[in-house]
PDB file of N, CA and C in Angstrom:
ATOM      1  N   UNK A   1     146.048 114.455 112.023  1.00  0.00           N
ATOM      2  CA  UNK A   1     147.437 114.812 111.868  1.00  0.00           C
ATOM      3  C   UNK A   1     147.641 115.483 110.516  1.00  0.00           C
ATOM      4  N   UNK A   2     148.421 116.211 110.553  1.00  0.00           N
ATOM      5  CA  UNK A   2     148.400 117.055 109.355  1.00  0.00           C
ATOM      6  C   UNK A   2     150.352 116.851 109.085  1.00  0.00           C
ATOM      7  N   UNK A   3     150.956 117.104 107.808  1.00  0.00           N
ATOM      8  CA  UNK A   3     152.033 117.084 107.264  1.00  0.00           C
ATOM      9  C   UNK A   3     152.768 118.325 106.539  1.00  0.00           C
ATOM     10  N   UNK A   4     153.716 118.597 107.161  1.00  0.00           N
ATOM     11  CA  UNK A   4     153.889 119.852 106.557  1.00  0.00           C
ATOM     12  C   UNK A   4     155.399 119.513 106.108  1.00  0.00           C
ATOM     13  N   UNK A   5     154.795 119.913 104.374  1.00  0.00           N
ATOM     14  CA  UNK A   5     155.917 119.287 103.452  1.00  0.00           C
ATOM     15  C   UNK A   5     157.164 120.577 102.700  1.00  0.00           C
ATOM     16  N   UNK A   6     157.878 119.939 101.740  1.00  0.00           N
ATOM     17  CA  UNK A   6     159.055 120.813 101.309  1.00  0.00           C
ATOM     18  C   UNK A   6     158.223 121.389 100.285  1.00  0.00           C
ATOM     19  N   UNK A   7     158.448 122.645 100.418  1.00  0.00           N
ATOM     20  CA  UNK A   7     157.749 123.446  98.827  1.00  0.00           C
ATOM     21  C   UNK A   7     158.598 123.699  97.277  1.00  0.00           C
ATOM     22  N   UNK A   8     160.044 123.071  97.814  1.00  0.00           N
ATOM     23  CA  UNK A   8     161.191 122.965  96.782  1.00  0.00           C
ATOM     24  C   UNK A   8     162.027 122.454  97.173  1.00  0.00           C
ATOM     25  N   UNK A   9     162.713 121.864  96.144  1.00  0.00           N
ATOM     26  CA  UNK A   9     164.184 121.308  97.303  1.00  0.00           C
ATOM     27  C   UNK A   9     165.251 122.324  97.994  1.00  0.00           C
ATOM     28  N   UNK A  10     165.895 121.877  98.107  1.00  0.00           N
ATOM     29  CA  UNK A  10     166.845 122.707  99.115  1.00  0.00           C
ATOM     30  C   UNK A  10     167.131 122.132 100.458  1.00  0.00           C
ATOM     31  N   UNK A  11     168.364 123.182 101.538  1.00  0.00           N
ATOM     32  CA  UNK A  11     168.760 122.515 102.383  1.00  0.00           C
ATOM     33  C   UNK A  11     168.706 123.043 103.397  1.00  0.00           C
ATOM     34  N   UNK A  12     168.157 122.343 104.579  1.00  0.00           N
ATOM     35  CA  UNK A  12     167.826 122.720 105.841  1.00  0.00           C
ATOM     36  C   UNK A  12     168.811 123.234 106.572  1.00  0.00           C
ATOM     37  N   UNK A  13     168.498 124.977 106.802  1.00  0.00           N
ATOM     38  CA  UNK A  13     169.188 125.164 107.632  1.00  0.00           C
ATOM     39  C   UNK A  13     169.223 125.465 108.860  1.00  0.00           C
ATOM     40  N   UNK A  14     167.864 125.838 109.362  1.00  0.00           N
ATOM     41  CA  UNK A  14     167.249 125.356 110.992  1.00  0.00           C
ATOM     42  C   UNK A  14     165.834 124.952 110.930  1.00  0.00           C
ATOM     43  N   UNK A  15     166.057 124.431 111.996  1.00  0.00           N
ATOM     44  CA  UNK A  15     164.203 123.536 112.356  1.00  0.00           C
ATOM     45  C   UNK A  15     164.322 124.801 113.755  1.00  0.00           C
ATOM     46  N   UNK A  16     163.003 124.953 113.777  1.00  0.00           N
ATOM     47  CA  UNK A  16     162.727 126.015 114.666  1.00  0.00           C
ATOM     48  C   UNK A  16     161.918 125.350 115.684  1.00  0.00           C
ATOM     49  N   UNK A  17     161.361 124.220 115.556  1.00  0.00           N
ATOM     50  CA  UNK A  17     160.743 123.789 116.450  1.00  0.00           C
ATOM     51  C   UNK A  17     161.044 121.931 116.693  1.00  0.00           C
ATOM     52  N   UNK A  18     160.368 121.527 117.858  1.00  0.00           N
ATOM     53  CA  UNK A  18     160.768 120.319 118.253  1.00  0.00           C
ATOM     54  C   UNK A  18     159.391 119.363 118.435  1.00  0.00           C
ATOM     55  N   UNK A  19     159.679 117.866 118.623  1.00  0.00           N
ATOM     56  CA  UNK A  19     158.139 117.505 119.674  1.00  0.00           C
ATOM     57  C   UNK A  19     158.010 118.073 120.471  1.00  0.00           C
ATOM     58  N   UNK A  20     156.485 118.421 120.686  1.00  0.00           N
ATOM     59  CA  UNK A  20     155.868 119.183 122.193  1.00  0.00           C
ATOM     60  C   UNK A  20     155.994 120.507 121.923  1.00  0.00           C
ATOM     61  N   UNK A  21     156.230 120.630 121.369  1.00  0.00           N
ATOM     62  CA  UNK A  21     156.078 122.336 120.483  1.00  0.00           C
ATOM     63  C   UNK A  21     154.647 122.389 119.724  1.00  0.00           C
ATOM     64  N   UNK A  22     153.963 123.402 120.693  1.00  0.00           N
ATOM     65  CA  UNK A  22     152.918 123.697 119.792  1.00  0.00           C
ATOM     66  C   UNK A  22     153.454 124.847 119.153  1.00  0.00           C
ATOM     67  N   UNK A  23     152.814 124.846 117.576  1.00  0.00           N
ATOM     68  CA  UNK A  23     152.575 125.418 116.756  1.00  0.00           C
ATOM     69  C   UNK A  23     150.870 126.526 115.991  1.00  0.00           C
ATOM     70  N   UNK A  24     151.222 127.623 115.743  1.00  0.00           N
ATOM     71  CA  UNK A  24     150.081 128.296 114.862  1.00  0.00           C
ATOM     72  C   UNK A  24     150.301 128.406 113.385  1.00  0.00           C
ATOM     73  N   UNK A  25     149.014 128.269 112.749  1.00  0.00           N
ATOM     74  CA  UNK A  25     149.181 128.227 111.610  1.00  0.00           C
ATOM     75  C   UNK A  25     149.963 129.687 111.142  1.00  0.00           C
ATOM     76  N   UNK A  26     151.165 129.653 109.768  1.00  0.00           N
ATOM     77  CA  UNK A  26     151.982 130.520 109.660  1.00  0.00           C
ATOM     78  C   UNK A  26     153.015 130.702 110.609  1.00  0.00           C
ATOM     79  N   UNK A  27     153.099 129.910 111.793  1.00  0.00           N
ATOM     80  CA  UNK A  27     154.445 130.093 112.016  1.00  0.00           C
ATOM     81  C   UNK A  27     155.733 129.583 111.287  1.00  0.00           C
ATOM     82  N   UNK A  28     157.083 130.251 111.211  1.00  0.00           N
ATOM     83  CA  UNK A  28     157.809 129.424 110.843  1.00  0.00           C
ATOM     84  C   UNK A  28     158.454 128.475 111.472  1.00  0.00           C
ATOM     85  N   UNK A  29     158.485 127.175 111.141  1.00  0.00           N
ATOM     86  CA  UNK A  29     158.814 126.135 111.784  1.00  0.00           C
ATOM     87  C   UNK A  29     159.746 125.517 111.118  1.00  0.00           C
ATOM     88  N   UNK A  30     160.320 125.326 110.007  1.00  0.00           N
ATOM     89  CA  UNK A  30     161.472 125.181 109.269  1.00  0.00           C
ATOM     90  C   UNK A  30     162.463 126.316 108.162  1.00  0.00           C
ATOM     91  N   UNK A  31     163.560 126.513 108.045  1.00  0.00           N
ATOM     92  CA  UNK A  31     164.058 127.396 107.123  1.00  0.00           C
ATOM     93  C   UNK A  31     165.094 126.703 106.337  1.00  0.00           C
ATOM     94  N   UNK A  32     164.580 126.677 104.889  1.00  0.00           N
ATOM     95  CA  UNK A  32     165.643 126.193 103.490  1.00  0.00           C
ATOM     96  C   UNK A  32     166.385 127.143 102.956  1.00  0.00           C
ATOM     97  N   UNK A  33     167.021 126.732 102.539  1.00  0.00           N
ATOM     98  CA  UNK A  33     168.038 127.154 101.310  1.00  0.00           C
ATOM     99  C   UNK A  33     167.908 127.183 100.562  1.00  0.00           C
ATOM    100  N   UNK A  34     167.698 127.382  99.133  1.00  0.00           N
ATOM    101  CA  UNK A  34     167.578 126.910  97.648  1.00  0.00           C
ATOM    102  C   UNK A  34     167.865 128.088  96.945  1.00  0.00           C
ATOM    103  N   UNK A  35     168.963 127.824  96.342  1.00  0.00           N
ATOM    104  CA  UNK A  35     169.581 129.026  95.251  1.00  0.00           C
ATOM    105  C   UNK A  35     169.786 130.092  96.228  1.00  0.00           C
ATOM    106  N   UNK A  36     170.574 130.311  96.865  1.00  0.00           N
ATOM    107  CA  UNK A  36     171.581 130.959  97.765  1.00  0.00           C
ATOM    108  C   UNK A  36     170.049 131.908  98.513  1.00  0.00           C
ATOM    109  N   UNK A  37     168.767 131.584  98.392  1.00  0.00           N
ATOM    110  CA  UNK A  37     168.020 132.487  99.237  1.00  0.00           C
ATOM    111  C   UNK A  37     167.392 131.590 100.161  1.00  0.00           C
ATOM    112  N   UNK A  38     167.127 132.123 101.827  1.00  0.00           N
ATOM    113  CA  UNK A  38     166.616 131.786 102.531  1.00  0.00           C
ATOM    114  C   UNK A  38     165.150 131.505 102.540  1.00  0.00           C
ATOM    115  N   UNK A  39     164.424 130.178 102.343  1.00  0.00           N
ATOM    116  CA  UNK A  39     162.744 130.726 102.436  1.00  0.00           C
ATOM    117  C   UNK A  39     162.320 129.867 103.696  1.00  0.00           C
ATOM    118  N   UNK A  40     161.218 130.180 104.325  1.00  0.00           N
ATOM    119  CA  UNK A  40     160.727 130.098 105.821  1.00  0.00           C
ATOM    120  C   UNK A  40     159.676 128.849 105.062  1.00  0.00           C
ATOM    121  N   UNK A  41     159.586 127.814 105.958  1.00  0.00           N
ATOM    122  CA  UNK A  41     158.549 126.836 105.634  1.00  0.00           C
ATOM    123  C   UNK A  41     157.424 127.014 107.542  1.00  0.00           C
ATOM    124  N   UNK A  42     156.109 127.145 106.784  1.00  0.00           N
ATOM    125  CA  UNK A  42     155.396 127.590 107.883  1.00  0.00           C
ATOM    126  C   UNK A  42     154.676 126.576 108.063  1.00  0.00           C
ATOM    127  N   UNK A  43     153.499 126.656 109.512  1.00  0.00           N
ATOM    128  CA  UNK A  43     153.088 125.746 109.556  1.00  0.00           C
ATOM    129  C   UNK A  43     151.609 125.921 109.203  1.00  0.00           C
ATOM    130  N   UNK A  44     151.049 124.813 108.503  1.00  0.00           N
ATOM    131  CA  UNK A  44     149.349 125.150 108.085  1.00  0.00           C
ATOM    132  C   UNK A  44     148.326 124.850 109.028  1.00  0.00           C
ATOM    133  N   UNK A  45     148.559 124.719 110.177  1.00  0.00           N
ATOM    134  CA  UNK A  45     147.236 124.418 111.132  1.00  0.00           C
ATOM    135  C   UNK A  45     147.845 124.530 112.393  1.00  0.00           C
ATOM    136  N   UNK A  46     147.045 124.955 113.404  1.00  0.00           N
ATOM    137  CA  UNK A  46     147.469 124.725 114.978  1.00  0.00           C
ATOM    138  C   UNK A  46     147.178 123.727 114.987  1.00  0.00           C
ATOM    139  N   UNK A  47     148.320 123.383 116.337  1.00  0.00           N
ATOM    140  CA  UNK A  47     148.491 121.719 116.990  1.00  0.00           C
ATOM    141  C   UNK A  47     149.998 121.668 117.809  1.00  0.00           C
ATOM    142  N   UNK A  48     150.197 120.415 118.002  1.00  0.00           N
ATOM    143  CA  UNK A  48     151.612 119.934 118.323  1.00  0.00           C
ATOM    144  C   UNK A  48     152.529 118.791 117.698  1.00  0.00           C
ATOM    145  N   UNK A  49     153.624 119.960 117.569  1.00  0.00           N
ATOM    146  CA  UNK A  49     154.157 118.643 117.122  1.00  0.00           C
ATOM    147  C   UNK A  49     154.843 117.143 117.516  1.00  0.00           C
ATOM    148  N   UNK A  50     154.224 116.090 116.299  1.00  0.00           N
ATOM    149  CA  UNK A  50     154.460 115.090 116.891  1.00  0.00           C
ATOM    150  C   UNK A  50     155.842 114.472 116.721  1.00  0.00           C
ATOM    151  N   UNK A  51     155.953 114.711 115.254  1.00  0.00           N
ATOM    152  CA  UNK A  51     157.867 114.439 114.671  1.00  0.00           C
ATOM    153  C   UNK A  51     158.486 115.151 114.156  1.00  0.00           C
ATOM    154  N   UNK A  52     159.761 115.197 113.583  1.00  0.00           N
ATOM    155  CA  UNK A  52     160.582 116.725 113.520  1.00  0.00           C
ATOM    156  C   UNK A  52     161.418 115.116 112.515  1.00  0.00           C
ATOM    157  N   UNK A  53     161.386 115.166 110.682  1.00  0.00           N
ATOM    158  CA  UNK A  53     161.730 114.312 110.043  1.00  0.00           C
ATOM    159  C   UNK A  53     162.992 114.513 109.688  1.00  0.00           C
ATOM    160  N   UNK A  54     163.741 116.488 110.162  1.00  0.00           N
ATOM    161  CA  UNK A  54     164.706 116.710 109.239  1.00  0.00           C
ATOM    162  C   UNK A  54     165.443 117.492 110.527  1.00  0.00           C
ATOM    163  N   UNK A  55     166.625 117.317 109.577  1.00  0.00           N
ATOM    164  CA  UNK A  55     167.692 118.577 110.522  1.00  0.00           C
ATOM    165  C   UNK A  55     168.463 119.041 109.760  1.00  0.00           C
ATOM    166  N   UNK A  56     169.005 120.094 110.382  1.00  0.00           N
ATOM    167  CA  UNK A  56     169.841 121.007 109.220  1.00  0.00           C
ATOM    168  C   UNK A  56     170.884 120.171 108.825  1.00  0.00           C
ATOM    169  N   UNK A  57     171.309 120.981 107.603  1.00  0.00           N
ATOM    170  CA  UNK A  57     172.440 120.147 106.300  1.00  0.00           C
ATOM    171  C   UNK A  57     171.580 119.650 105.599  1.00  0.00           C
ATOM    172  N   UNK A  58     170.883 119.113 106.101  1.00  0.00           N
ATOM    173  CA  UNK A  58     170.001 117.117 105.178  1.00  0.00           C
ATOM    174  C   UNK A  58     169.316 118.451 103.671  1.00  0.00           C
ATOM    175  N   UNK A  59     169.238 117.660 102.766  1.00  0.00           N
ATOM    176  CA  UNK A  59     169.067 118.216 101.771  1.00  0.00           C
ATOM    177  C   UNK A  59     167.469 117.396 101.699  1.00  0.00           C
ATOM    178  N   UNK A  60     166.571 118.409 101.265  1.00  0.00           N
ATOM    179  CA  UNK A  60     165.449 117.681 100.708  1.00  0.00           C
ATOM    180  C   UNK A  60     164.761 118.058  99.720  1.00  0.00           C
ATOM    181  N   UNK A  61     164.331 117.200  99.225  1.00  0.00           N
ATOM    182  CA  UNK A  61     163.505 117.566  97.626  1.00  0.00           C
ATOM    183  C   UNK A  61     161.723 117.911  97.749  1.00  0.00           C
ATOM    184  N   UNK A  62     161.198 118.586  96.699  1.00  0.00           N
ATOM    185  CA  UNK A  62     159.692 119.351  96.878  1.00  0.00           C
ATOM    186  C   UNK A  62     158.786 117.744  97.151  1.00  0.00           C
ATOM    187  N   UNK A  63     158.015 118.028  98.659  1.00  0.00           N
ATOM    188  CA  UNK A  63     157.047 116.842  98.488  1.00  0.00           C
ATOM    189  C   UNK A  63     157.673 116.498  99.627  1.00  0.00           C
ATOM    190  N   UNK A  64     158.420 116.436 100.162  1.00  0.00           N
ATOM    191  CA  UNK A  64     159.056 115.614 101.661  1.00  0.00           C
ATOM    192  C   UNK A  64     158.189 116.315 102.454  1.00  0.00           C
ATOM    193  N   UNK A  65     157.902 115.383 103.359  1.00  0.00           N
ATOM    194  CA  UNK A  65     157.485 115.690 104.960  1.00  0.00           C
ATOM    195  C   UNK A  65     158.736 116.276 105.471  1.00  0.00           C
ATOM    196  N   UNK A  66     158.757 117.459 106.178  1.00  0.00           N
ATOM    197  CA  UNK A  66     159.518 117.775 107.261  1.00  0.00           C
ATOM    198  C   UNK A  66     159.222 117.301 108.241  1.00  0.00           C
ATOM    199  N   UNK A  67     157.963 117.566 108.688  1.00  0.00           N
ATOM    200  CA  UNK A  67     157.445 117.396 110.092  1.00  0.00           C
ATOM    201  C   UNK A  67     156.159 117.152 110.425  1.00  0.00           C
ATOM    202  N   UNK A  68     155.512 116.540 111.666  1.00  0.00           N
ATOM    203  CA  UNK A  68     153.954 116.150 111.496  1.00  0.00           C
ATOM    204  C   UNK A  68     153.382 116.846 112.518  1.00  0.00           C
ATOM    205  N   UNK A  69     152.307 117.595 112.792  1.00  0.00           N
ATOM    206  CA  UNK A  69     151.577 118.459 113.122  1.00  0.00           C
ATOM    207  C   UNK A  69     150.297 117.540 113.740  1.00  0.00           C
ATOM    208  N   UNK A  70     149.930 117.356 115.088  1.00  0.00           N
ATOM    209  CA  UNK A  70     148.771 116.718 115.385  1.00  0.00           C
ATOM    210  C   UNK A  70     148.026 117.826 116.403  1.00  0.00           C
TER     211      UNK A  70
END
């Protein structure tokens, strides 16, 4: 299982994917906010996902799991 975490804080403003969503590495699978610019959080390995930790609004800080990748 692999973890794909926040690269800064900021605030979620879509999850692009769900459980049972497979994923490729570099897709985007989450998009933040931080300082009025949009950045894409991708994913680092193929697989599926197993949990989806965040949803938009929720604010999170650098180092959070978004989501888990198996």
């Amino acid at each position: 299982m692999a973890e794909v975490r926040c690269e800064m804080a900021g605030v979620v403003v879509e999850v692009r994917v769900r459980p049972g969503d497979r994923v490729t590495p570099g897709q985007e699978v989450v998009v933040l906010e931080s300082m009025k610019m949009q950045i894409p959080v991708t994913a680092g390995q193929e697989g599926t996902v197993e949990r989806v930790l965040v949803e938009p609004g929720q604010f999170v800080n650098e180092g959070d799991v978004l989501l888990v990748v198996a």
